[in-house]
Protein backbone atom coordinates (compact mmCIF):
# COMPACT_ATOMS: atom_id res chain seq x y z
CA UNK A 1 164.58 135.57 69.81
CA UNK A 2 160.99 136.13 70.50
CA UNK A 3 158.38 136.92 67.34
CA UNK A 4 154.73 136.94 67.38
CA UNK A 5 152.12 138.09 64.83
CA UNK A 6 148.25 139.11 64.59
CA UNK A 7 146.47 137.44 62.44
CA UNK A 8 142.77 138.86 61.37
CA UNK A 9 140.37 135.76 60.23
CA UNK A 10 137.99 136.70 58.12
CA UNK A 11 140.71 139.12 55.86
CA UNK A 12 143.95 136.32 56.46
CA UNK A 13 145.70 139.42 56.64
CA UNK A 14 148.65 139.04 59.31
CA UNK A 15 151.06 141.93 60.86
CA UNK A 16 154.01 141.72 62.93
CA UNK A 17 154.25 142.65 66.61
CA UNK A 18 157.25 144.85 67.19
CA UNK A 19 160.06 143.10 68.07
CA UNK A 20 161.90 145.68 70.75
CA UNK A 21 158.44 144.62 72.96
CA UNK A 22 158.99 140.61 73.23
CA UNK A 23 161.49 139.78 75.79
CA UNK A 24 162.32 136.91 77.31
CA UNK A 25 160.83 138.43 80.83
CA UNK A 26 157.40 137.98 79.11
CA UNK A 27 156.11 135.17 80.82
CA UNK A 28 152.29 135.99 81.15
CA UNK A 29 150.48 136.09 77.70
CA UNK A 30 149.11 138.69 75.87
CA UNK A 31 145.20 139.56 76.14
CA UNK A 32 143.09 141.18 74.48
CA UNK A 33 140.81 144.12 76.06
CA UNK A 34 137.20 142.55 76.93
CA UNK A 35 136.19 145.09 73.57
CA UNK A 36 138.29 143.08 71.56
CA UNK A 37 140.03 146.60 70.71
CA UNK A 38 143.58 146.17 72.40
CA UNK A 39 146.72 143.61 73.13
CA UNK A 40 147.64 143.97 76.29
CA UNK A 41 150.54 142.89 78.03
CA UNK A 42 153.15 143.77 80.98
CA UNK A 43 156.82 142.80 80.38
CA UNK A 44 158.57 141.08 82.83
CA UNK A 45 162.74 141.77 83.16
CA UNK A 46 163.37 139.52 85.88
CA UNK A 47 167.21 137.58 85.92
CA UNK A 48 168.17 135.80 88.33
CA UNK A 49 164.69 136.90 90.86
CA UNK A 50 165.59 140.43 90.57
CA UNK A 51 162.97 142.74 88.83
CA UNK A 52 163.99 146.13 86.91
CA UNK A 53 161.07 148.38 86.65
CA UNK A 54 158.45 146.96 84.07
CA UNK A 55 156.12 148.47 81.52
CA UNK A 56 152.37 148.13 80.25
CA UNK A 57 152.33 147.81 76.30
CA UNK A 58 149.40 148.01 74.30
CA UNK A 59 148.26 147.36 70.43
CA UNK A 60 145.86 149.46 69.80
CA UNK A 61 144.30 147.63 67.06
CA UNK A 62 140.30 148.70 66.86
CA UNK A 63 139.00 148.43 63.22
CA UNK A 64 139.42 152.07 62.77
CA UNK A 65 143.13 151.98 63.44
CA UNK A 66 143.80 149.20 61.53
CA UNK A 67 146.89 149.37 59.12
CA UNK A 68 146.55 150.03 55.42
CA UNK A 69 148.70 147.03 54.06
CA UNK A 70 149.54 143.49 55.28
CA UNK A 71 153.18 143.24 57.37
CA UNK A 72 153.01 146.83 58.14
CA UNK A 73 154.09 147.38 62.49
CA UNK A 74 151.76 148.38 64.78
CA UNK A 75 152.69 151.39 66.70
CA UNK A 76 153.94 150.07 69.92
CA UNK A 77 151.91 151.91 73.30
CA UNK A 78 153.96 151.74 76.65
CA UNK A 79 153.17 152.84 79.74
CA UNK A 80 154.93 152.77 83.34
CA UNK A 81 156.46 151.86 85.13
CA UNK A 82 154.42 149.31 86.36
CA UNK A 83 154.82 146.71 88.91
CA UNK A 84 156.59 143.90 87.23
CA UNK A 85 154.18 141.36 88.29
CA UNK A 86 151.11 143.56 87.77
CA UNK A 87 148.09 142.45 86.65
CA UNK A 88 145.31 143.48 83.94
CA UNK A 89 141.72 144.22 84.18
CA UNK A 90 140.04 145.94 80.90
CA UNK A 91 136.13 147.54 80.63
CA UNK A 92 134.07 146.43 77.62
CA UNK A 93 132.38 149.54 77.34
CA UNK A 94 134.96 152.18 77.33
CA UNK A 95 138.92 151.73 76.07
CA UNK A 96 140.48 151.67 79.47
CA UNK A 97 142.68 149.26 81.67
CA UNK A 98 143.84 148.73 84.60
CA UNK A 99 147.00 147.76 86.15
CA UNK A 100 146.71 146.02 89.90
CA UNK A 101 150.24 145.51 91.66
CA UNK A 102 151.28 145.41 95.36
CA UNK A 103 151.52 148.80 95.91
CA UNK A 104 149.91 150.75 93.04
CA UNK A 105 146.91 150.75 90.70
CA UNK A 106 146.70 152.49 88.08
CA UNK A 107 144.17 153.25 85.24
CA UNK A 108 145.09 153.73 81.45
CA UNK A 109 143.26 155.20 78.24
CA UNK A 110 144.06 153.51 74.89
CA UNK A 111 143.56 155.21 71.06
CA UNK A 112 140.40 153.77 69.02
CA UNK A 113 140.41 156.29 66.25
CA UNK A 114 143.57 156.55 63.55
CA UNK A 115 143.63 160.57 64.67
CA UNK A 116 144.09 159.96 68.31
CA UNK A 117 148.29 159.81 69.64
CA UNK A 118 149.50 156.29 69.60
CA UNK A 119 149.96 156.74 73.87
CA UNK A 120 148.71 154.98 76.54
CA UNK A 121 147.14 158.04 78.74
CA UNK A 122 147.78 157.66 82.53
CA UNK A 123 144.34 158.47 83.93
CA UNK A 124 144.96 157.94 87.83
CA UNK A 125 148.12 156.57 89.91
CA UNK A 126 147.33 155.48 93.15
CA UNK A 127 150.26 154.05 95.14
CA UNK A 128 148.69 152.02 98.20
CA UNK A 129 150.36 150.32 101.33
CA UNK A 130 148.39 147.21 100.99
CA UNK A 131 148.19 143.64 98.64
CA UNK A 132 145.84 143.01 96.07
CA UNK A 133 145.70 140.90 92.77
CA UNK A 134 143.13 139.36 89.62
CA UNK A 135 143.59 136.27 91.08
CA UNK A 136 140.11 134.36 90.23
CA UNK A 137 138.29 131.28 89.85
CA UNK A 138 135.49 130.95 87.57
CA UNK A 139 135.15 127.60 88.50
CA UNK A 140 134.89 126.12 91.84
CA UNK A 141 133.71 123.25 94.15
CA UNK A 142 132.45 125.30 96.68
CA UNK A 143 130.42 128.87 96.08
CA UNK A 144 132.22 131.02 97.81
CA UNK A 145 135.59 129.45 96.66
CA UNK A 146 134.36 131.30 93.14
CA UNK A 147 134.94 134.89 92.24
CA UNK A 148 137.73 137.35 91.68
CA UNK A 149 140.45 139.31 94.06
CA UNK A 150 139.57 142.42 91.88
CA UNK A 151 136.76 143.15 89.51
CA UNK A 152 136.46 146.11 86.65
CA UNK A 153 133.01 147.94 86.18
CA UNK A 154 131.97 147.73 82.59
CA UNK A 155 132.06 151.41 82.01
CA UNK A 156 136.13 151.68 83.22
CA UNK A 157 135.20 153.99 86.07
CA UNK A 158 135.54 152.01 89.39
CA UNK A 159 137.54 148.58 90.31
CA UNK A 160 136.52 146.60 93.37
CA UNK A 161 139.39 144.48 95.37
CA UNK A 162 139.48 142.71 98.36
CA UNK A 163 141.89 143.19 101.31
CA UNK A 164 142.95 141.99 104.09
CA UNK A 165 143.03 144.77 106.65
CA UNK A 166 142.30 145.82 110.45
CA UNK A 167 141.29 149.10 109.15
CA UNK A 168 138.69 147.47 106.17
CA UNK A 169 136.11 145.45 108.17
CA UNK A 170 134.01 144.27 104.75
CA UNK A 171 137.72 143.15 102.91
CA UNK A 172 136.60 145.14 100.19
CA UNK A 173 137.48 148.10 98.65
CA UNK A 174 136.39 150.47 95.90
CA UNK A 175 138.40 152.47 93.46
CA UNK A 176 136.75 155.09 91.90
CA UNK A 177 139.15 156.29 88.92
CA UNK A 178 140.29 160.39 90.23
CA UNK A 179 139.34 159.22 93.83
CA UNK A 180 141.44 157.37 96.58
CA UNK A 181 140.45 153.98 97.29
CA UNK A 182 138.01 153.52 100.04
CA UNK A 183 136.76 150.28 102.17
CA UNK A 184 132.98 149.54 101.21
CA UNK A 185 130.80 149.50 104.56
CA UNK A 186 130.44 145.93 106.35
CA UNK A 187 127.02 144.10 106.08
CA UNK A 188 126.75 141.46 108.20
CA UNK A 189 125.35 139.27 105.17
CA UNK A 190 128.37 139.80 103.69
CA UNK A 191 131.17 138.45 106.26
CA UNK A 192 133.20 136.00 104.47
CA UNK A 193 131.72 136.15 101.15
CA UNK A 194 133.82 136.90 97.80
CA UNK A 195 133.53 138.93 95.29
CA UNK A 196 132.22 137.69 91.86
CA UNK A 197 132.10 140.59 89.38
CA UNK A 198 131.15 144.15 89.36
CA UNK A 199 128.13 145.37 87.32
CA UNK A 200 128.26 148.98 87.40
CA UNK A 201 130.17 151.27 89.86
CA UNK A 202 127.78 151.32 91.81
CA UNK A 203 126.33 147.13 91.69
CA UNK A 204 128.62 144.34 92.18
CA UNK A 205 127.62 140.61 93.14
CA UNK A 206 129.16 138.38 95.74
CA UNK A 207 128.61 134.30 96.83
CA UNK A 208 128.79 133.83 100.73
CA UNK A 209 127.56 130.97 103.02
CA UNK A 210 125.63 129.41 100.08
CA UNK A 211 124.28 132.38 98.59
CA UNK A 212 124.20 134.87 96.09
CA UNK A 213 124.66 138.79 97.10
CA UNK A 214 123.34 141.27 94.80
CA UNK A 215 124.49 144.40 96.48
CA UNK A 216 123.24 148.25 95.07
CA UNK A 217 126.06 150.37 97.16
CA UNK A 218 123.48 153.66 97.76
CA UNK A 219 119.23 153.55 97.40
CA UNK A 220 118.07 150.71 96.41
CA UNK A 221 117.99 147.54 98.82
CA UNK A 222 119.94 144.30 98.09
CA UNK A 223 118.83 140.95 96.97
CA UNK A 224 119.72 137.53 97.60
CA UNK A 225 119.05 133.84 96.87
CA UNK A 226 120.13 130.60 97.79
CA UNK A 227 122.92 128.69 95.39
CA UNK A 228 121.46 125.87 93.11
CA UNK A 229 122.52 122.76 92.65
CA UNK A 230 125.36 120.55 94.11
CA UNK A 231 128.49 121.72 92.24
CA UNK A 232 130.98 122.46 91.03
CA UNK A 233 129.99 125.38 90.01
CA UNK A 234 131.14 128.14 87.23
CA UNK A 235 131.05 132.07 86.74
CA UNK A 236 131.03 133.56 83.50
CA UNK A 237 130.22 137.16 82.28
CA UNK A 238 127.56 138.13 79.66
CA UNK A 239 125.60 140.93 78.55
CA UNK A 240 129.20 142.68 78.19
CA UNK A 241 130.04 142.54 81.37
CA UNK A 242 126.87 143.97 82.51
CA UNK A 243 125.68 140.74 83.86
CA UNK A 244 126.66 137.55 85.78
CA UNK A 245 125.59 133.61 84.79
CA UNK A 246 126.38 131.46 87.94
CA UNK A 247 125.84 127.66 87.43
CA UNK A 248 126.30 124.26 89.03
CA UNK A 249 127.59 121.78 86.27
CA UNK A 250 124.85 119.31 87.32
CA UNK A 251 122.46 121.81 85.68
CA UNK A 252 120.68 124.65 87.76
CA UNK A 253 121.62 128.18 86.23
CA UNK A 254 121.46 131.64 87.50
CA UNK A 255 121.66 134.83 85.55
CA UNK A 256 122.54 138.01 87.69
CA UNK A 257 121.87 141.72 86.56
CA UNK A 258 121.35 144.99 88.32
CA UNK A 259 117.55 144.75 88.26
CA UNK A 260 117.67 141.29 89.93
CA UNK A 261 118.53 137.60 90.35
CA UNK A 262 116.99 135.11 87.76
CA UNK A 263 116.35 131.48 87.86
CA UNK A 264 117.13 130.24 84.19
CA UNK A 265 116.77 127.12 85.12
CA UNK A 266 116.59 124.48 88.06
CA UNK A 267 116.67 121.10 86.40
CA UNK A 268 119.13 118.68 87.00
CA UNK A 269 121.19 116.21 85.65
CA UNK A 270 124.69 114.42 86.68
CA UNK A 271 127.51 114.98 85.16
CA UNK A 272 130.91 114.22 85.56
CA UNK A 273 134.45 115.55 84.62
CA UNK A 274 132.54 119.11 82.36
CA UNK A 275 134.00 121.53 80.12
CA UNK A 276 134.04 124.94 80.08
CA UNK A 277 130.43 126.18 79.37
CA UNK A 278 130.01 128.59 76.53
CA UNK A 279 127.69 131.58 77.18
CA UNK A 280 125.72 133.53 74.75
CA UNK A 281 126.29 137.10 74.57
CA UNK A 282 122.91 138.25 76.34
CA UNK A 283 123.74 135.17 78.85
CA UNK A 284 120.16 132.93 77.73
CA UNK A 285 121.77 130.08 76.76
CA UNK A 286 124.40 128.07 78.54
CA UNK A 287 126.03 125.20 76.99
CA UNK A 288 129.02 122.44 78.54
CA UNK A 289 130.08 118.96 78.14
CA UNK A 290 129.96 116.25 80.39
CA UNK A 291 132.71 113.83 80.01
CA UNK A 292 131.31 111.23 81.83
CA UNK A 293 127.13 111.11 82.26
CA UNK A 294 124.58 108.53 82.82
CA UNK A 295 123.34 107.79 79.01
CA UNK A 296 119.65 107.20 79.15
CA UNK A 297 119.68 105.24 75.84
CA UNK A 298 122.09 103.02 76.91
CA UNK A 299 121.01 101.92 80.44
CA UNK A 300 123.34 102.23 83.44
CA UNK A 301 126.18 102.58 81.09
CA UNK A 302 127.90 106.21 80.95
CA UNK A 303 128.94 108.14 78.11
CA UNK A 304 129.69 111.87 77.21
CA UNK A 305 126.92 114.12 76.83
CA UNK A 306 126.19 117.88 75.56
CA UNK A 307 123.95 120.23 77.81
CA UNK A 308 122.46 123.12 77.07
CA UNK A 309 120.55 125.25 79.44
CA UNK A 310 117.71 127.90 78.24
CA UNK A 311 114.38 129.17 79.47
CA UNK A 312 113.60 126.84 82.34
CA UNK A 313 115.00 124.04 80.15
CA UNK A 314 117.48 121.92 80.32
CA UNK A 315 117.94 119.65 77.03
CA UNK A 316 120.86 116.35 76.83
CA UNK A 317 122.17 115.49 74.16
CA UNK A 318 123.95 111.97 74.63
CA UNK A 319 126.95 110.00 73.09
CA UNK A 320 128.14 113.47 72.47
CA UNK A 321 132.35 113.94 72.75
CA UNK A 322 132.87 117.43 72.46
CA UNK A 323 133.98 120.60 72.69
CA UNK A 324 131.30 123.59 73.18
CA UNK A 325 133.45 126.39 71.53
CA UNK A 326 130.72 128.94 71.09
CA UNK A 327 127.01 129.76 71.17
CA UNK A 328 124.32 132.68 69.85
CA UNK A 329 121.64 133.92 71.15
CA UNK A 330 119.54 131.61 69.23
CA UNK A 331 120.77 128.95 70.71
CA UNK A 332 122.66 128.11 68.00
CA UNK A 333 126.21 126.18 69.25
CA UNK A 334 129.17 125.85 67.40
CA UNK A 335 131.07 122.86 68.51
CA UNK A 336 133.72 120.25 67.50
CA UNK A 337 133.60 116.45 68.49
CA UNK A 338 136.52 114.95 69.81
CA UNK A 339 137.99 111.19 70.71
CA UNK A 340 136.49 109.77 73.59
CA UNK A 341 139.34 110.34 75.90
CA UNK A 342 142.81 111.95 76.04
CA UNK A 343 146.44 109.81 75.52
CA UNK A 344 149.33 109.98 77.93
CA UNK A 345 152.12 111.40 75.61
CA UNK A 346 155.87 111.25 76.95
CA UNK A 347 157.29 114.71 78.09
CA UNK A 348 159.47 114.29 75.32
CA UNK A 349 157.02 114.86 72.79
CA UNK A 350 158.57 117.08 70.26
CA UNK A 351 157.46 120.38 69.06
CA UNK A 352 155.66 120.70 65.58
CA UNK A 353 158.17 123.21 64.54
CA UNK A 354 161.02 120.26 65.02
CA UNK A 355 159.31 118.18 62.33
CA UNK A 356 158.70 114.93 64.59
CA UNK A 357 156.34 112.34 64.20
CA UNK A 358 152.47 113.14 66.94
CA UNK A 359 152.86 110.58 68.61
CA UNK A 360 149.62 109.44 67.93
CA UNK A 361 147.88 106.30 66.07
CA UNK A 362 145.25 106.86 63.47
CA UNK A 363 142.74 106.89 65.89
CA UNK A 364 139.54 105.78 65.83
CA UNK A 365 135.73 106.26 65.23
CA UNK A 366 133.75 107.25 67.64
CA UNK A 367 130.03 106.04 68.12
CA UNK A 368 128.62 109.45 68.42
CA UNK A 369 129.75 110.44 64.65
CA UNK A 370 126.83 107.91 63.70
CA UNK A 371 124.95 108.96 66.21
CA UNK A 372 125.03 112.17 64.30
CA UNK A 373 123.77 110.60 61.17
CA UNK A 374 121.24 109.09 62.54
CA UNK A 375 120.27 111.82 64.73
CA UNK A 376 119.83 112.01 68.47
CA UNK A 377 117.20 113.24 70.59
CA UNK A 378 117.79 115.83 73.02
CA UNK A 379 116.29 114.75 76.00
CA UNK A 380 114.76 117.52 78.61
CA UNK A 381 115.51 116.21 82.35
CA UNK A 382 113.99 117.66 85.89
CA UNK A 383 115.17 117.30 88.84
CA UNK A 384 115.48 113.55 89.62
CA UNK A 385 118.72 112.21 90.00
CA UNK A 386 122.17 114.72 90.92
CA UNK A 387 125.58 113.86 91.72
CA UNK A 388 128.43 116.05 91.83
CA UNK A 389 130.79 116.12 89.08
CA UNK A 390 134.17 115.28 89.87
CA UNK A 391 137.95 117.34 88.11
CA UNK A 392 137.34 118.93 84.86
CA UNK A 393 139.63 119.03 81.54
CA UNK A 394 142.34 120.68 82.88
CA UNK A 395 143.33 117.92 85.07
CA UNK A 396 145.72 116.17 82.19
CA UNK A 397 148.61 114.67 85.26
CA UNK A 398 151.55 116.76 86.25
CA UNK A 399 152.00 119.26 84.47
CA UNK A 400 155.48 119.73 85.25
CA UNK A 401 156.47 116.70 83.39
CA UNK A 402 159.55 116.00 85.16
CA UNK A 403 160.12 112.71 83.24
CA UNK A 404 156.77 111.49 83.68
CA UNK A 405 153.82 111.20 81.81
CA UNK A 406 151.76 114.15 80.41
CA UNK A 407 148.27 113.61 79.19
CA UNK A 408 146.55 115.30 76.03
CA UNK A 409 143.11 116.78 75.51
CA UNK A 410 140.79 114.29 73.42
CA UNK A 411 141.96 114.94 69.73
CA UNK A 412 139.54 117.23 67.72
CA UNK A 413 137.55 115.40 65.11
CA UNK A 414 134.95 117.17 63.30
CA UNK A 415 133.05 120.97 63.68
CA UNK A 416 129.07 120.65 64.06
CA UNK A 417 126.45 123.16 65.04
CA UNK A 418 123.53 122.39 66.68
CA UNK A 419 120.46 124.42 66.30
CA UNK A 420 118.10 126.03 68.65
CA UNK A 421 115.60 123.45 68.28
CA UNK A 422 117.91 120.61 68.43
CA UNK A 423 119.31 120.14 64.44
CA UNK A 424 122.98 119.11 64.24
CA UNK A 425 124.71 119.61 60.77
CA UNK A 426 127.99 119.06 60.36
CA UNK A 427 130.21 121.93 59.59
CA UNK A 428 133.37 120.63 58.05
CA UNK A 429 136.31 117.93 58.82
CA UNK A 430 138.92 119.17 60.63
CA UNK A 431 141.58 118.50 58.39
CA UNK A 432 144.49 117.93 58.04
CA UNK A 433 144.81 116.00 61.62
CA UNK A 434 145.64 118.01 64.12
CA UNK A 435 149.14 118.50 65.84
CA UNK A 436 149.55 117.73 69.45
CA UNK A 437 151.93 120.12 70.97
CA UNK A 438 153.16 121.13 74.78
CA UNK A 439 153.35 124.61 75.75
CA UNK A 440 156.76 126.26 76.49
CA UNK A 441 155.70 126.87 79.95
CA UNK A 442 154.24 123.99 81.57
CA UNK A 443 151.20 123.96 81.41
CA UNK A 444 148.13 122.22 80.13
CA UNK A 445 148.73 120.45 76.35
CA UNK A 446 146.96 121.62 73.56
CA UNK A 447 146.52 121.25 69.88
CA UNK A 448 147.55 123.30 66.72
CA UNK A 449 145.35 123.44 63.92
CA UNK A 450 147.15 124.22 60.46
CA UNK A 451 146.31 124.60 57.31
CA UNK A 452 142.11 123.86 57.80
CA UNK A 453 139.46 126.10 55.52
């Protein structure tokens, strides 16, 4: 049997997800809506590669239609059928999503107040004789290698998707929720590039033969500039969707809104094997990890580093093993340190719920927790020296085990934040020691945290 639960933070207060709604065809995870308003998910009833028809569900679970007492059930949504392999897009500005399918789209309304039906509303069905998906890549070695098959405008009213057809020159298309979906005119600027994100219905941004398309569908003209830095490079959305941040890990930074393309910064650094950046929401300051980076304290020798990006700047911070897991628009990041490097763990590695032993030694201390003490300067670099980093932290070995060896994530230590102008204080010990555990799918490892303040 399947069970899952939502648990709210700041109140500890925890409710059960109905039952009747888990099956074992429910391979893709739940997500929440990009308003944090919604759990989203599309069953899957798929035995032996044959699909019945499937259906959207939805949690409606917005702070005004959240339930009086702890353990209470959520009113289940469902919509459908859907495509059983259908994916989501949400808007962050109104509660709608959007299921994308070979075949069909389709556009839903969730409830946010406790008088409005607990339904999904079908807003538009539009059954279509052509392939799309989400499939996207917000990070990539090459620009145009970035971006998204389909894209949501902020506002819920239009999706963008590319195709592949005769009849669609541009291979790309725009839904506009009540309207059939129509191919957007071809620019010759645009032949070959991808699409990165959609802005408004009207604004969406693409990457193409080492540049960066701002593209205004009616009046005003389009913009474009040339693609920073040496790569690989990352997408991520800010502003609530409203705007774009495209970056090279080795440290130039773009910021793309409707009104125009903006330089945040074009210093650079090398770095090797990055994190995920973190983004603030109005998209100002940029923060990653390098795993590997040339420490300037330390001569030729390498070491991790922390890199933040703001206002022309771009500030180092090395000796730094870590994991960026948020930052403000202060500048303010929220981060934990971790061991140096990951361990190879057998595929055998037992689940925490079966009570075995981690696997792991006591560990060790790193350098940079002194370094901490004693306080490190964040160093501001220009553009000297760049290299291009090389596979990033989800490359942990096979992850389809197979009897081999499967490699963790560096073990979380300790949570720090570092200010806006450069003071790190530590936050707390993450304690007890966390639990290495595999995912039931294979996948990427990750750790558990239980039982920390």
């Amino acid at each position: 049997d399947l069970s899952a639960e939502l648990w709210e933070l700041g109140s500890r207060r925890r409710w059960p997800i109905p039952s009747p709604a888990l099956r074992v065809g429910v391979t893709d995870p739940m997500q929440f809506s990009k308003r944090g308003d919604a759990i989203l998910w599309v069953d899957r009833p798929c035995v032996g590669g044959s699909c019945a028809p499937a259906a959207l569900y939805a949690l409606a679970v917005g702070e005004k239609r959240k339930p009086p007492l702890e353990g209470e059930v959520w009113p289940l949504l469902s919509g459908g059928p859907v495509d059983p392999f259908a994916d989501i897009l949400t808007a962050a500005d109104a509660p709608r999503a959007f299921t994308v399918a070979a075949g069909e789209l389709a556009a839903w309304k969730y409830p946010t107040e406790a008088a409005q039906p607990d339904a999904l509303e079908a807003l538009d069905l539009q059954a279509i004789t052509f392939s799309t998906s989400t499939r996207s890549a917000t990070r990539c070695p090459f620009p145009d290698w970035c971006g998204s098959r389909a894209a949501a405008s902020p506002e819920g009213d239009a999706v963008y998707f590319a195709v592949d057809l005769e009849t669609c020159a541009s291979g790309l298309m725009r839904w506009r929720v009540g309207q059939a979906p129509a191919c957007e005119l071809p620019r010759a600027e645009l032949e070959g590039a991808s699409l990165l994100a959609a802005l408004s219905a009207d604004v969406y941004v693409m990457a193409g033969d080492a540049r960066l398309f701002l593209v205004h569908r009616e009046g005003r003209p389009s913009r474009e500039l040339p693609v920073l830095g040496r790569g690989d490079y990352f997408t991520a959305e800010a502003e609530r969707g409203h705007a774009l941040i495209f970056g090279a890990f080795d440290g130039p930074v773009m910021r793309v809104r409707s009104g125009g393309i903006e330089i945040l910064s074009n210093a650079q650094t090398r770095c090797s094997d990055p994190d995920a950046p973190v983004v603030s929401p109005d998209g100002a300051w940029i923060a990653w990890t390098c795993g590997r980076a040339p420490d300037v304290q330390l001569g030729e020798d390498f070491a991790s580093a922390l890199v933040r990006v703001h206002d022309g700047r771009l500030e180092r911070f090395p000796g730094v093993a870590a994991w960026p897991l948020a930052i403000d628009g202060q500048g303010d990041l929220l981060f934990v340190t971790t061991d140096q490097g990951g361990e190879d763990i057998p595929d055998d590695l037992p689940f925490p719920e079966d009570g075995g032993e981690d696997g792991f030694g006591d560990g060790f201390e790193s350098g940079f927790e002194s370094g901490f003490e004693s306080g490190f300067d964040g160093g501001e670099e220009s553009g000297d020296e760049t290299g291009g980093p090389n596979q990033g932290p989800g490359d942990f070995g096979d992850p389809l085990g197979g009897g081999t060896v499967q490699a963790l994530p560096p073990r979380p230590r300790t949570l720090y934040t570092l200010s806006g102008d450069g003071v790190i204080r530590r936050v707390s010990d993450m304690e007890p020691t966390p639990i290495p555990s595999k995912l039931a799918e294979a996948g990427a490892s990750s750790y558990v945290q239980v039982g920390s303040e």
